[in-house]
Protein backbone atom coordinates (compact mmCIF):
# COMPACT_ATOMS: atom_id res chain seq x y z
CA UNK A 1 -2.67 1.70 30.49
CA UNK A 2 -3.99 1.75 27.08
CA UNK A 3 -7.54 0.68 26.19
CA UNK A 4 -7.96 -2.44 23.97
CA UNK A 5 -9.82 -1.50 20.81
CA UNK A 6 -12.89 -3.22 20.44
CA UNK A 7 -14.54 -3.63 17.00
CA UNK A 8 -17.19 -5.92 15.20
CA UNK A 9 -15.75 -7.93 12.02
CA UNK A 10 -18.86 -9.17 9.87
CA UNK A 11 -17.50 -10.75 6.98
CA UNK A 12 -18.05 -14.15 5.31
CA UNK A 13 -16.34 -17.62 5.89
CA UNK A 14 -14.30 -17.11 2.63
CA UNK A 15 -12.87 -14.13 3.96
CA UNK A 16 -11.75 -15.54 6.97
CA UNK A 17 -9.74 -18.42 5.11
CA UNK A 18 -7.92 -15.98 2.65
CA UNK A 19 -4.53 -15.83 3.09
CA UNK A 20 -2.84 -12.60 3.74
CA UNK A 21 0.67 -11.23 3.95
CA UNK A 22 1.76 -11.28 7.95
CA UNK A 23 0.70 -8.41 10.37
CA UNK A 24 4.54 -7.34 10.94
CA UNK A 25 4.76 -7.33 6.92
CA UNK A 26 1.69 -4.51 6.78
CA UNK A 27 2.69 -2.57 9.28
CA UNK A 28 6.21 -2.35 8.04
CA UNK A 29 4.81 -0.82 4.89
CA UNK A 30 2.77 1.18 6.93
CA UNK A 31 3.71 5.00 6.96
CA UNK A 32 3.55 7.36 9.51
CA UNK A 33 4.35 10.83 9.56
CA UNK A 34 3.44 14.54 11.12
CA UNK A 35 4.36 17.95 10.25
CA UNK A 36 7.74 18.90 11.14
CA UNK A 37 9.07 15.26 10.27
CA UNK A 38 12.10 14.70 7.74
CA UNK A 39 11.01 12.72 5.01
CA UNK A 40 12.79 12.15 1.56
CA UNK A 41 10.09 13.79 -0.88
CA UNK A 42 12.06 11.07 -3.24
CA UNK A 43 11.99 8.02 -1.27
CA UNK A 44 8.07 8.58 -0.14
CA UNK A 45 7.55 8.50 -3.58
CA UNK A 46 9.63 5.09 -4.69
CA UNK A 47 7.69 4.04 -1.54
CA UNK A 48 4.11 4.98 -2.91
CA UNK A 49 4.95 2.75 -6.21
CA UNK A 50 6.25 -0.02 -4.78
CA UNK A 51 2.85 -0.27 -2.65
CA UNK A 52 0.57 -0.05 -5.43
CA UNK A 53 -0.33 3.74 -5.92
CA UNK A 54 -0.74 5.05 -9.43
CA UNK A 55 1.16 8.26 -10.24
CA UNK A 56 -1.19 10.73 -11.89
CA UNK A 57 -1.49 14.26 -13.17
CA UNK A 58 -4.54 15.00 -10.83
CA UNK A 59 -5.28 13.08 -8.26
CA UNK A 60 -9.34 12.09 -8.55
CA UNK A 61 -9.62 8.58 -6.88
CA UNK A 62 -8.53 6.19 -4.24
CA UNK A 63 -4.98 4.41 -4.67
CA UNK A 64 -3.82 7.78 -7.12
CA UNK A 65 -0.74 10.41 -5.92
CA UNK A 66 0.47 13.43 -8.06
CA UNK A 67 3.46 15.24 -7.40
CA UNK A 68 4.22 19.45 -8.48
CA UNK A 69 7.09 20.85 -6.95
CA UNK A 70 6.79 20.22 -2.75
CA UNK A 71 3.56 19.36 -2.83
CA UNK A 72 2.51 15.82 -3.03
CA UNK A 73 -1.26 14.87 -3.01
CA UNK A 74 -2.90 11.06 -2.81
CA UNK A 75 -5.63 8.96 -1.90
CA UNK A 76 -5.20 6.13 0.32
CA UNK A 77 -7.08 3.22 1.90
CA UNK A 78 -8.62 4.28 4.84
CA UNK A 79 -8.89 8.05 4.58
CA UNK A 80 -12.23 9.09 3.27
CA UNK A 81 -10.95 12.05 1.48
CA UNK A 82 -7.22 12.97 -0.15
CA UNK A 83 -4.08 14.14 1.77
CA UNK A 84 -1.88 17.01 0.58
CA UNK A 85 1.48 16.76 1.68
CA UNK A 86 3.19 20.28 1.48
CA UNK A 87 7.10 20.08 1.71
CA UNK A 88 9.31 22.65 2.36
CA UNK A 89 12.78 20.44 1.00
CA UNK A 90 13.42 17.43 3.40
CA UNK A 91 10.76 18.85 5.52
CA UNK A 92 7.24 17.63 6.25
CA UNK A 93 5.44 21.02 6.63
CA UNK A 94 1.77 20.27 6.60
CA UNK A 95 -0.87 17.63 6.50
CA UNK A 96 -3.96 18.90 4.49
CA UNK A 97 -7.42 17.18 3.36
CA UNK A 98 -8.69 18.19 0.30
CA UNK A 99 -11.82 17.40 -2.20
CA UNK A 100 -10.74 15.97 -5.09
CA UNK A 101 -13.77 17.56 -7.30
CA UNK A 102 -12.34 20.83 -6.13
CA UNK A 103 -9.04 20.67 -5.04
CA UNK A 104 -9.24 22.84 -2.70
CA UNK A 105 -7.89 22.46 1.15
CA UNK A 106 -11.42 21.31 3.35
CA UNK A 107 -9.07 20.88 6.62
CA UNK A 108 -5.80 19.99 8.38
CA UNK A 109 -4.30 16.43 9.80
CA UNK A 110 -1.94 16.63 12.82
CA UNK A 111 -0.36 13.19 11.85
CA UNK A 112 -1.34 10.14 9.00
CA UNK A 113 -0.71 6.56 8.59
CA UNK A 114 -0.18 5.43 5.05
CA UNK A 115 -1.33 1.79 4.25
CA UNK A 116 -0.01 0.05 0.69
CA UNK A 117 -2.49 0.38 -2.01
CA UNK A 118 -1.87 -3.19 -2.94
CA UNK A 119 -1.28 -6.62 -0.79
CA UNK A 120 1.83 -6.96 -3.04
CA UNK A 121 4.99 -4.67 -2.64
CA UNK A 122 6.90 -5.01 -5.88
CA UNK A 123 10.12 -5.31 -3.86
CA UNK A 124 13.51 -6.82 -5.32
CA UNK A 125 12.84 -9.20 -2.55
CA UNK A 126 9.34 -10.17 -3.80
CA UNK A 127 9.88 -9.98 -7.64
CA UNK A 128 13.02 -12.57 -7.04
CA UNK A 129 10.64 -14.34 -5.14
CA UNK A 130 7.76 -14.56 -7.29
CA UNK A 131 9.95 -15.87 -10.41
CA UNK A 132 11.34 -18.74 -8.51
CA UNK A 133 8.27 -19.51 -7.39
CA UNK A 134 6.93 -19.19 -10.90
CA UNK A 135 9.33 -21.26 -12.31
CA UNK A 136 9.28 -23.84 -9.79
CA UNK A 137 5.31 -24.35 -10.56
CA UNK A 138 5.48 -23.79 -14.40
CA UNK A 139 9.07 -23.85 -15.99
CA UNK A 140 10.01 -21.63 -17.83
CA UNK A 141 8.36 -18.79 -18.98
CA UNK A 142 6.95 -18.66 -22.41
CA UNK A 143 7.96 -14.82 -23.97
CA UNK A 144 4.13 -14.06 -24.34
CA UNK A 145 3.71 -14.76 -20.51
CA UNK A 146 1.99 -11.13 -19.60
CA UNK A 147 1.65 -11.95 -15.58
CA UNK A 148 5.51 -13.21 -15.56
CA UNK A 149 7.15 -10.31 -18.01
CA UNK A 150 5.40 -7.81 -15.53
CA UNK A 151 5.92 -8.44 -12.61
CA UNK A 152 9.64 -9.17 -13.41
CA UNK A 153 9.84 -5.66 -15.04
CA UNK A 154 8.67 -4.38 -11.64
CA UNK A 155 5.03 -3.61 -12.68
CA UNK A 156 1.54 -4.51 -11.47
CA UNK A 157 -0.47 -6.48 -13.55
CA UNK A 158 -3.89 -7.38 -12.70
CA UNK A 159 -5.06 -9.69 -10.70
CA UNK A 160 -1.99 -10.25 -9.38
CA UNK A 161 -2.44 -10.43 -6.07
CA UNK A 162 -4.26 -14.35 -6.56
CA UNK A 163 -0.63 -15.70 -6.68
CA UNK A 164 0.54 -14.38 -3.31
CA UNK A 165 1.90 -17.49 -2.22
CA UNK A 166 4.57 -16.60 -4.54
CA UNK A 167 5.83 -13.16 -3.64
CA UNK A 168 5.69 -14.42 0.64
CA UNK A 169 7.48 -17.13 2.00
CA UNK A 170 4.32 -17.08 5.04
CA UNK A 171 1.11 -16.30 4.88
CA UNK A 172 -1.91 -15.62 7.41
CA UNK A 173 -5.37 -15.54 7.88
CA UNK A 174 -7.87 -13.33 9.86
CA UNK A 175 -7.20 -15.62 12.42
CA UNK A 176 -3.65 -14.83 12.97
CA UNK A 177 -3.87 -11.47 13.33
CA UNK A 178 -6.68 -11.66 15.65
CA UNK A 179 -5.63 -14.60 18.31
CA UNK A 180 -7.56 -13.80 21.33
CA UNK A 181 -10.82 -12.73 19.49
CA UNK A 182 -14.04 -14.46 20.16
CA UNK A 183 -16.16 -15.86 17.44
């Protein structure tokens, strides 16, 4: 049987009333992969965009990915240093760490899990969502509306992210994904 994982959460009381997109939604944009595993160099890459990474020339800083030829390097939440995803076509062919003052190879990763950059996937799902929602609130759109054009062009604008209630039909809190914990 598999241990339950036991962890500490010290955070503050707003914190625990924000809303959040649902558990299943995070871990369906949650992606896993290993060496050896066919992945569609293309698709990974729609995939990063959609979730809030920032395509780049070099890749310096958290939530940043640059592509040349089959190699693929980024910076995600909850990796303390950069992955560099070497593909040989269709083929996952290695895992590697790097330093991104360097960029050179400090190690090697037998598997990852990818979480989105942002709380928002720019989905056609979402961005339909979000302007119905919009409208529904406000009325129309004025032409200088920055938040609205964006978003309906498929691009992040910031502080999006406060109007989540619009791109999810359900939200959560802490509390949700965390039903048996003691407090």
């Amino acid at each position: 049987a598999k241990k339950p994982h036991r962890a500490v959460i010290l955070t503050t009381a707003n914190a625990l009333l924000q809303r959040i997109p649902p558990a299943e939604l995070i871990e369906a944009q949650t992606f896993h992969a290993r060496p050896g595993n066919q992945i569609d160099m293309n698709a990974l890459i729609a995939r990063l965009e959609i979730s809030g990474f920032e395509r780049v020339p070099t890749v310096r800083g958290l939530g940043e990915f640059a592509v040349r030829g089959g190699i693929l390097d980024l910076f995600a939440p909850g990796w303390s240093e950069a992955l560099r995803l070497d593909f040989f076509g269709d083929t996952l062919e290695s895992i590697r760490v790097f330093d991104v003052a360097t960029q050179r190879t400090t190690g090697q990763r037998k598997s990852m899990s990818l979480q989105a950059m942002s709380e928002v996937a720019l989905t056609p799902e979402t961005i339909s969502r979000f302007r119905r929602s919009y409208i529904e609130a406000f009325g129309a759109p004025s032409r200088d509306d920055a938040l609205y054009a964006a978003v309906s062009e498929g691009r992040r604008f910031a502080g999006m992210e406060h109007w989540l209630p619009f791109f999810y039909e359900r939200l959560e809190t802490v509390f949700d994904y965390l039903p048996d914990a003691p407090i």
